[in-house]
C-alpha atoms as a PDB file:
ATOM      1  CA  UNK A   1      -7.766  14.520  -1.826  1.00  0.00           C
ATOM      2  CA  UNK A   2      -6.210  17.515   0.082  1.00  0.00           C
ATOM      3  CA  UNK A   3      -4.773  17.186   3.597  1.00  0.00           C
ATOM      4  CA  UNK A   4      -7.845  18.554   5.177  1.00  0.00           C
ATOM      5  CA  UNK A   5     -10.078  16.051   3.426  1.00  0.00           C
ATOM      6  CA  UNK A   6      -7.831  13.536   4.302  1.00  0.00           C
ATOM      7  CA  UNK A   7      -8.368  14.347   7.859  1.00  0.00           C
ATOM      8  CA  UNK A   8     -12.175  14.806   7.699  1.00  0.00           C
ATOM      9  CA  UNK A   9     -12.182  11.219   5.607  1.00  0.00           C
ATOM     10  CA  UNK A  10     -13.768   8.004   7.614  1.00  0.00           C
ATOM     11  CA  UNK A  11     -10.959   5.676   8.458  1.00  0.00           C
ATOM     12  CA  UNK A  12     -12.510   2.715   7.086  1.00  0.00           C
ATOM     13  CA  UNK A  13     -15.557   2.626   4.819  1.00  0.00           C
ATOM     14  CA  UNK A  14     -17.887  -0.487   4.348  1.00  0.00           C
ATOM     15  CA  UNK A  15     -20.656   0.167   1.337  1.00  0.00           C
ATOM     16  CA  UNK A  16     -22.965  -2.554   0.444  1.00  0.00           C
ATOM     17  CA  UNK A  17     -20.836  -5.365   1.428  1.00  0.00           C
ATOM     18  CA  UNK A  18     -22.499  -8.807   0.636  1.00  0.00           C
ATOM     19  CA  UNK A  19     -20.712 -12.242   1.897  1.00  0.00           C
ATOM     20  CA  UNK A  20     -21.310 -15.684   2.136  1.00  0.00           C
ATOM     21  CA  UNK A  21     -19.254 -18.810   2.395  1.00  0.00           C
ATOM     22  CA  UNK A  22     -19.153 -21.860  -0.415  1.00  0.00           C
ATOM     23  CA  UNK A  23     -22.343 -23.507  -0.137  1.00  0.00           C
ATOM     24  CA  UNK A  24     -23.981 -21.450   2.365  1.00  0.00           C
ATOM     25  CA  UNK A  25     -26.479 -18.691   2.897  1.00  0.00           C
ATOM     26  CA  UNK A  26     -25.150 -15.228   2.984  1.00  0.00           C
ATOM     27  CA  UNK A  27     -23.746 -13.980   6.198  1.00  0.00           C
ATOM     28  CA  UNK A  28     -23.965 -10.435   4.867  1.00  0.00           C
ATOM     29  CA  UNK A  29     -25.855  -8.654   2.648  1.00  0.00           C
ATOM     30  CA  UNK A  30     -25.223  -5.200   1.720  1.00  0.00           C
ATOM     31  CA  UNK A  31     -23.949  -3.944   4.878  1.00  0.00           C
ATOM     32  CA  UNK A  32     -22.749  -0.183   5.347  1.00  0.00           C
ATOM     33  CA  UNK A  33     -20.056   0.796   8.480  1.00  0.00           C
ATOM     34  CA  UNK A  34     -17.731   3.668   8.875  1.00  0.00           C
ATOM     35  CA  UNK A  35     -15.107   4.183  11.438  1.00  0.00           C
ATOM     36  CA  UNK A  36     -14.102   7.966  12.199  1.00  0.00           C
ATOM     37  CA  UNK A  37     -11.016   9.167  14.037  1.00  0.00           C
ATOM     38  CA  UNK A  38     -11.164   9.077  17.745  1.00  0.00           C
ATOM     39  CA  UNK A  39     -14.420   5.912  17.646  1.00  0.00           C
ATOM     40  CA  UNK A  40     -14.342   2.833  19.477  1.00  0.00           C
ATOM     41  CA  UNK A  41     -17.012   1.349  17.904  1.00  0.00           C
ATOM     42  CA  UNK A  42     -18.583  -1.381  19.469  1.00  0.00           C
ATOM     43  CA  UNK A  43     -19.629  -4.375  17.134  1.00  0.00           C
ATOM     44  CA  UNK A  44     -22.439  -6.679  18.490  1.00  0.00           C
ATOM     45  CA  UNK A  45     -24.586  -9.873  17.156  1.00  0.00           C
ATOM     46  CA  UNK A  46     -25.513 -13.516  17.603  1.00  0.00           C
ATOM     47  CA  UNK A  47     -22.669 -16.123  17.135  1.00  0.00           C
ATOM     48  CA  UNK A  48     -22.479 -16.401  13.714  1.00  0.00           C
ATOM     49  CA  UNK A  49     -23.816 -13.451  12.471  1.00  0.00           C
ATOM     50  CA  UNK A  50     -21.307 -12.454  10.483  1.00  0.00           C
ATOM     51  CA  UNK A  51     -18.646 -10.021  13.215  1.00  0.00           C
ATOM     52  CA  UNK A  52     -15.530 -12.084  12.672  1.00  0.00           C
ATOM     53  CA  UNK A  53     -16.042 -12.207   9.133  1.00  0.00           C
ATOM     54  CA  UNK A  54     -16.596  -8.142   8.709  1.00  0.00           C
ATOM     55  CA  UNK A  55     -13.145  -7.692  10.795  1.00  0.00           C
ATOM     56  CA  UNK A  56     -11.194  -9.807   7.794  1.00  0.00           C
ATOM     57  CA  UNK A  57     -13.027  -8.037   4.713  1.00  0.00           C
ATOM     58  CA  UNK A  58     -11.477  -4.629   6.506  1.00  0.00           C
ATOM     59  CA  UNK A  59      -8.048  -6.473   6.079  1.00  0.00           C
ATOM     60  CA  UNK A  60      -8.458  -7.976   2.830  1.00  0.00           C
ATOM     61  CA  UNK A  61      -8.325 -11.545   4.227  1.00  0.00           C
ATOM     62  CA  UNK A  62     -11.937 -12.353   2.975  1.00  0.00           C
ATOM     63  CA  UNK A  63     -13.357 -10.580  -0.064  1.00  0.00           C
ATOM     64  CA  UNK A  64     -16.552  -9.255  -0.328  1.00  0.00           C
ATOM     65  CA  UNK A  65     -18.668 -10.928  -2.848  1.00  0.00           C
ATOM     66  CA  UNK A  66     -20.075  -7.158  -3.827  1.00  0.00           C
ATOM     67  CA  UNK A  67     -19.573  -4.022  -2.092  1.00  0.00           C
ATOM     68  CA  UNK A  68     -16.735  -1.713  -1.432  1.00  0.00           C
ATOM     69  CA  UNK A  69     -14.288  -1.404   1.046  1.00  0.00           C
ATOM     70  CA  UNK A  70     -12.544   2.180   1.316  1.00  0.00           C
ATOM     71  CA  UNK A  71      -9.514   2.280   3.901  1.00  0.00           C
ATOM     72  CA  UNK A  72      -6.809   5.188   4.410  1.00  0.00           C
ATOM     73  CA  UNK A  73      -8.436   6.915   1.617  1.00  0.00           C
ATOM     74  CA  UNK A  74      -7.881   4.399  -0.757  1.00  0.00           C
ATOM     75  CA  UNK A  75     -10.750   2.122  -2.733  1.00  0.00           C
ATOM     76  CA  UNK A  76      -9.470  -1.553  -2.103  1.00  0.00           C
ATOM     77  CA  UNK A  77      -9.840  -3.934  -4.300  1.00  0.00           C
ATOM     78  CA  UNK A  78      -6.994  -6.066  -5.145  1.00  0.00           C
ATOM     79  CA  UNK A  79      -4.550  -7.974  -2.520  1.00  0.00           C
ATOM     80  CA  UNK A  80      -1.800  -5.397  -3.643  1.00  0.00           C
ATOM     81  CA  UNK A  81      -4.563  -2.454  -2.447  1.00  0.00           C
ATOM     82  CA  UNK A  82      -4.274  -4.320   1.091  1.00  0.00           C
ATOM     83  CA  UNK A  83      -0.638  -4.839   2.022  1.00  0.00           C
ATOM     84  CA  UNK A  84      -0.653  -1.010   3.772  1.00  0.00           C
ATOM     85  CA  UNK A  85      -4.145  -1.510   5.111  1.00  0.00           C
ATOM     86  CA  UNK A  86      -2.849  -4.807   7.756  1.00  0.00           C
ATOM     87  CA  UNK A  87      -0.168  -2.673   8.707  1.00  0.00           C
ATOM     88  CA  UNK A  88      -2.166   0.872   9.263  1.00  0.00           C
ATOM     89  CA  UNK A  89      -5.753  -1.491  11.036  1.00  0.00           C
ATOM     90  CA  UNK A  90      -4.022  -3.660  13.556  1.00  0.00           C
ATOM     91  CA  UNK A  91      -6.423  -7.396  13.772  1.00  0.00           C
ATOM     92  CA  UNK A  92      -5.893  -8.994  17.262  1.00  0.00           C
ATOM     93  CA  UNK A  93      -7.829 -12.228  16.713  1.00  0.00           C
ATOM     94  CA  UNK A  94     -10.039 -13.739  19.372  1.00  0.00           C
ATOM     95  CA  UNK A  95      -7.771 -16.697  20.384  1.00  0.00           C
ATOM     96  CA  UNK A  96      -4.164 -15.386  20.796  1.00  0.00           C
ATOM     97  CA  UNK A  97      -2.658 -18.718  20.215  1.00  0.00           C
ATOM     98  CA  UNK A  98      -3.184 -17.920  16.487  1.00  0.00           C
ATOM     99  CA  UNK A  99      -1.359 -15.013  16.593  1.00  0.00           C
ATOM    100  CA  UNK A 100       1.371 -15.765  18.825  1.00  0.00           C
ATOM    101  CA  UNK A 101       4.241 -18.354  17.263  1.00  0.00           C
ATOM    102  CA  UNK A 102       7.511 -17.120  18.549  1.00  0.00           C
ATOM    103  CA  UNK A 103       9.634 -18.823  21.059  1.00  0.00           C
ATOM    104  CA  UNK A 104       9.819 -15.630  23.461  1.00  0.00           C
ATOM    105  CA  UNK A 105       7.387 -12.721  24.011  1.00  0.00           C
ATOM    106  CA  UNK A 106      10.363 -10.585  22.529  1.00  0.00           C
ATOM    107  CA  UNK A 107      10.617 -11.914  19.329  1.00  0.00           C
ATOM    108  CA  UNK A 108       6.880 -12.309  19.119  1.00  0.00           C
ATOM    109  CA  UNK A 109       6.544  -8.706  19.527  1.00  0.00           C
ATOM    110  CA  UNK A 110       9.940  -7.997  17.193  1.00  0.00           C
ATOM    111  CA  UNK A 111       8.443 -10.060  14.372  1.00  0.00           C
ATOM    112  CA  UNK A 112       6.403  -7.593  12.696  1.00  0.00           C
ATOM    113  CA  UNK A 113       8.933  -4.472  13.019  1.00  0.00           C
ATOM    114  CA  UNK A 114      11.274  -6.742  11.317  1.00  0.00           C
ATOM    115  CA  UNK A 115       9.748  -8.075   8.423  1.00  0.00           C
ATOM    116  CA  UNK A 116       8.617  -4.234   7.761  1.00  0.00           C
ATOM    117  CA  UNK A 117      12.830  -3.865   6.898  1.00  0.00           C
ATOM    118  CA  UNK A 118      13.737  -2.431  10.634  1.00  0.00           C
ATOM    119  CA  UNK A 119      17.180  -3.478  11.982  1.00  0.00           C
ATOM    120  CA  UNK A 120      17.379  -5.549  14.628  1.00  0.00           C
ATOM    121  CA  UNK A 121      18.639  -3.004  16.974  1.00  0.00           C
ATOM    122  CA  UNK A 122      15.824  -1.131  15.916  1.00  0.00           C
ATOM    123  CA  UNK A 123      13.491  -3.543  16.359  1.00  0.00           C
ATOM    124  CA  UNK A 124      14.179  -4.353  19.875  1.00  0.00           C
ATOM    125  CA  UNK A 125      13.749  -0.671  20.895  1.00  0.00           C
ATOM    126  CA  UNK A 126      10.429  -0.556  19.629  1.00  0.00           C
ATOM    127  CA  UNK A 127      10.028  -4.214  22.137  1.00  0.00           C
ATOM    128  CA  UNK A 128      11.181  -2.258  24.481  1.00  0.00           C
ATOM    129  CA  UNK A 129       9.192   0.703  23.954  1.00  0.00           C
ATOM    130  CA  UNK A 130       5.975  -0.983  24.152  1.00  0.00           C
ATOM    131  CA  UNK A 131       5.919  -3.518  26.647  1.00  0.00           C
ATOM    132  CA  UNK A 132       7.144  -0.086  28.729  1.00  0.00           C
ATOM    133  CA  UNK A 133       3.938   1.575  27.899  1.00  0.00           C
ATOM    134  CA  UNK A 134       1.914  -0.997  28.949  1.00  0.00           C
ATOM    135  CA  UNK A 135       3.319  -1.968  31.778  1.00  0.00           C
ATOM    136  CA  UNK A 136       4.590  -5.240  30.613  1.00  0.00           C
ATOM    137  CA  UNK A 137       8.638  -5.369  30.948  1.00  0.00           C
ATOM    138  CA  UNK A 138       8.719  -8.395  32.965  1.00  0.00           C
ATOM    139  CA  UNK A 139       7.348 -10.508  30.224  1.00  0.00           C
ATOM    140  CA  UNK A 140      10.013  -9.907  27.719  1.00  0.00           C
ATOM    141  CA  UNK A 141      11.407 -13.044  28.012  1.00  0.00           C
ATOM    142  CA  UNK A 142       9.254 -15.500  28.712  1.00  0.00           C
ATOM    143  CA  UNK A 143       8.557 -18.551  26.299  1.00  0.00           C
ATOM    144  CA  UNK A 144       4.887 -17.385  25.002  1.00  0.00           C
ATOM    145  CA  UNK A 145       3.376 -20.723  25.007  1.00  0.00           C
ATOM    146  CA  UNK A 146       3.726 -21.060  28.394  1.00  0.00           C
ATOM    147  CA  UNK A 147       2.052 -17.527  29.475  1.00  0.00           C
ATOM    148  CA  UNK A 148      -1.195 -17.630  31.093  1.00  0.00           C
ATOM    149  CA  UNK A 149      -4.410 -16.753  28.593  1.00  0.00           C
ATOM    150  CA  UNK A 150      -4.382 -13.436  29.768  1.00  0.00           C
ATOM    151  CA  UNK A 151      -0.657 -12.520  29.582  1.00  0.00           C
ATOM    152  CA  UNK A 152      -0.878 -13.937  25.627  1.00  0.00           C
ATOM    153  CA  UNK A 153      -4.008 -11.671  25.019  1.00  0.00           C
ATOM    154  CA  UNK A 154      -1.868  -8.643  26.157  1.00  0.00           C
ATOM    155  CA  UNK A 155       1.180  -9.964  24.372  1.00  0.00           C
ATOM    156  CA  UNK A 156      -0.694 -10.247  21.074  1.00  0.00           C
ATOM    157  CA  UNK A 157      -1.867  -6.462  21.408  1.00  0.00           C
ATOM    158  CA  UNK A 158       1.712  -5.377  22.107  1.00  0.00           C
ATOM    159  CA  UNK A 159       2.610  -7.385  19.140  1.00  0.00           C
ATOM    160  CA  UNK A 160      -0.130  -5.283  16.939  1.00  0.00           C
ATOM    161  CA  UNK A 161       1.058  -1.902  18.876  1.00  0.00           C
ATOM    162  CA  UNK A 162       4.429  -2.413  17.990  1.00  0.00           C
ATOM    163  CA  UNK A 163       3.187  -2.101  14.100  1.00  0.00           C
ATOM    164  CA  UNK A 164       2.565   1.400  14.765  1.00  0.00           C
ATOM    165  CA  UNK A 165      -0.891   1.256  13.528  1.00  0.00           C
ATOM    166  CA  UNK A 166      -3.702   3.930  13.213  1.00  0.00           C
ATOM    167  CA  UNK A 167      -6.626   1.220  13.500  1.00  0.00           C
ATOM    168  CA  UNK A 168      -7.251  -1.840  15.942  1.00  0.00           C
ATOM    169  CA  UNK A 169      -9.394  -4.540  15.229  1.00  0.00           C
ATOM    170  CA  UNK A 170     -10.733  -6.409  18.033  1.00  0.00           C
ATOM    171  CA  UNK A 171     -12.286  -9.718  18.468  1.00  0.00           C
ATOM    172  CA  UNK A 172     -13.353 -10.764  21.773  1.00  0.00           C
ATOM    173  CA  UNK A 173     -10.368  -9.114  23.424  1.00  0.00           C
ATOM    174  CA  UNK A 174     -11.986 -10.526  26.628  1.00  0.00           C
ATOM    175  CA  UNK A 175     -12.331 -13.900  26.072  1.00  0.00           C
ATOM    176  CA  UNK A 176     -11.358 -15.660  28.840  1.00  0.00           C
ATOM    177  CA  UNK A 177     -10.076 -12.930  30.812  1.00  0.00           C
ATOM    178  CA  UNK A 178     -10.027 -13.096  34.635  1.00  0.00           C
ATOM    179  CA  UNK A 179     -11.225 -10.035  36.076  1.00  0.00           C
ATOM    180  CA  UNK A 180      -8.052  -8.453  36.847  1.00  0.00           C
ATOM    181  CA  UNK A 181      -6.599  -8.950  33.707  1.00  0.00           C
ATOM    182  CA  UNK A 182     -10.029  -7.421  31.978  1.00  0.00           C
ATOM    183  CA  UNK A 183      -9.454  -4.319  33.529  1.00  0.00           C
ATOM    184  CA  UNK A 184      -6.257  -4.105  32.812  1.00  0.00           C
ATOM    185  CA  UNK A 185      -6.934  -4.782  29.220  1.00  0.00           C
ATOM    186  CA  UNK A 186      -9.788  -1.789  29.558  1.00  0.00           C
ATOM    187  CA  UNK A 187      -7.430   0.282  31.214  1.00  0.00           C
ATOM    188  CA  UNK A 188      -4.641   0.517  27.730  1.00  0.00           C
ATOM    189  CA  UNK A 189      -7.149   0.459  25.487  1.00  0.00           C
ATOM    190  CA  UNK A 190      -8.567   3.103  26.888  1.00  0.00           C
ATOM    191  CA  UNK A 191      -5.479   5.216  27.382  1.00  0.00           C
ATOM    192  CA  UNK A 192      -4.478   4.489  23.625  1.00  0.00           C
ATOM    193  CA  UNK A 193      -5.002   7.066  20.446  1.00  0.00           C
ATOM    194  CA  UNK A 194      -6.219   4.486  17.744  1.00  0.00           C
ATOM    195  CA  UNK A 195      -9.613   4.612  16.554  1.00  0.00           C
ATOM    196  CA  UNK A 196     -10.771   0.664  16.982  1.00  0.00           C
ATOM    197  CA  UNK A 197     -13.744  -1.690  15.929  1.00  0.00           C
ATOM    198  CA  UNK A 198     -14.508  -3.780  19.137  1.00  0.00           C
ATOM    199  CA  UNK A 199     -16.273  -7.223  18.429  1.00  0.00           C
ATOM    200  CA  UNK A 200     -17.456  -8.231  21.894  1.00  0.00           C
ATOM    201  CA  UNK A 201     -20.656 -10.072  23.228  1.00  0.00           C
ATOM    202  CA  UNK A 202     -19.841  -8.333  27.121  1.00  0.00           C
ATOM    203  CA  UNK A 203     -21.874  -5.497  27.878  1.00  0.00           C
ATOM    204  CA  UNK A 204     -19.927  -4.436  30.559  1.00  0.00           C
ATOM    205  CA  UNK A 205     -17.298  -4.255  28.548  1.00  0.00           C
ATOM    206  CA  UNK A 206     -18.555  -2.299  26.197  1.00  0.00           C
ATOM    207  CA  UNK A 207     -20.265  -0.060  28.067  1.00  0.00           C
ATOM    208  CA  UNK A 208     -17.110   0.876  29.432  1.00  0.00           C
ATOM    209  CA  UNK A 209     -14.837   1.083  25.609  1.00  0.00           C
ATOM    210  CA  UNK A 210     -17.140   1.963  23.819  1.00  0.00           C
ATOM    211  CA  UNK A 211     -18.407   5.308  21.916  1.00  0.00           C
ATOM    212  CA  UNK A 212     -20.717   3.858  19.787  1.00  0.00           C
ATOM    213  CA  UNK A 213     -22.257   0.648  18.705  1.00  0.00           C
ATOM    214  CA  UNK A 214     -23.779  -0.894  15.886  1.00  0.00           C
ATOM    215  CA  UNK A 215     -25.623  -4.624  15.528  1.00  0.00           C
ATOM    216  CA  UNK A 216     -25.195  -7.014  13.236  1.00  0.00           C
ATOM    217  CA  UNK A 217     -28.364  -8.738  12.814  1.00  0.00           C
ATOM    218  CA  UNK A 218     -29.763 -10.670   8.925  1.00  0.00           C
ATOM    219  CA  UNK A 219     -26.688  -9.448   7.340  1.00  0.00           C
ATOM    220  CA  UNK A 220     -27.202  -5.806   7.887  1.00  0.00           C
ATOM    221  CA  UNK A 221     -26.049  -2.954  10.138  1.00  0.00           C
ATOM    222  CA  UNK A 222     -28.211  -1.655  12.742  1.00  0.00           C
ATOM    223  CA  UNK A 223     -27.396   1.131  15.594  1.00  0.00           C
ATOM    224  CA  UNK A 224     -27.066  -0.911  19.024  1.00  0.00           C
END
């Protein structure tokens, strides 16, 4: 693929995916998605439907029963084919306390530059870099568990941001958000350059993020 392809090329690419869970009917059944550069594509659908479950074939951390999933450029099939893809599509889950594990917001946020073979030094200048972009310096040390629900949902994107990665994955990034804290949530995602998929049941919300949505409804992929 030449370098203009490459550019022209859907960031991730969902063909005929099928799913369903031991012992249970499927919860999808040959759905089709493509993210381009530059989307925030809105994901909609009942509870249960099948959102959270599309979000983790992307990553590899479910696989498809049929189907193909296409990321970077790259057919992925194998869990070798999807070490690259969790650190180029950045998953903030929908409850931050299963993200978050570190004693400080610092070394939450350090964790992933570090096991990807930065120094230390390194490491902490990329902490540093982030929470400075959005706005959140005076969190830096604080023991995580003890932040309030909104300070660990912004903590757990700055711990995804500090990956450095071309895709975010978003699952009810406002759950449980106050109002002030919503918008200020809005407000970085919309100043940032990564093309995202943004599971999220409020319309206001979306309205707001989004550039185009799709619904998830029987398994299939439907414009919103």
């Amino acid at each position: 693929m030449s370098a203009e392809q490459a550019d022209d090329a859907a960031l991730i690419e969902l063909s005929g995916i099928s799913f369903s869970y031991p012992g249970h009917a499927p919860v999808l059944s040959d759905a089709d998605l493509q993210l381009e550069r530059g989307e925030r594509l809105c994901l909609v659908g009942h509870n249960g439907a099948g959102k959270s479950t599309l979000l983790s074939i992307v990553v590899g951390l479910l696989r498809p029963t049929s189907g193909r999933v296409v990321a970077f450029g790259q057919e992925r099939r194998e869990e070798a084919d999807f070490h690259d893809v969790r650190r180029l599509a950045g998953l903030v889950f929908q409850d931050p306390d299963d993200q978050l594990f570190c004693p400080t917001v610092a070394e939450d946020i350090a964790f992933g530059p570090l096991n990807l073979g930065q120094r230390r030094d390194e490491a902490m200048a990329v902490v540093e870099s982030v929470l400075s972009d959005l706005d959140l310096r005076h969190l830096k040390d604080r023991v995580t568990h003890k932040l309030s629900g909104g300070e660990k949902r912004l903590v757990t994107l700055a711990a995804v941001l500090a990956m450095k990665p071309e895709v975010l994955l978003l699952d009810e990034p406002t759950n449980a958000l106050d109002e002030a804290n919503e918008g200020r949530l809005t407000e970085i995602l919309l100043g940032l350059p990564q093309a995202m998929i943004v599971v999220s049941h409020d319309s206001r919300f979306r309205e707001r993020i989004g550039t185009r949505a799709v619904r998830l409804s029987d398994g299939t992929l439907i414009p919103a």
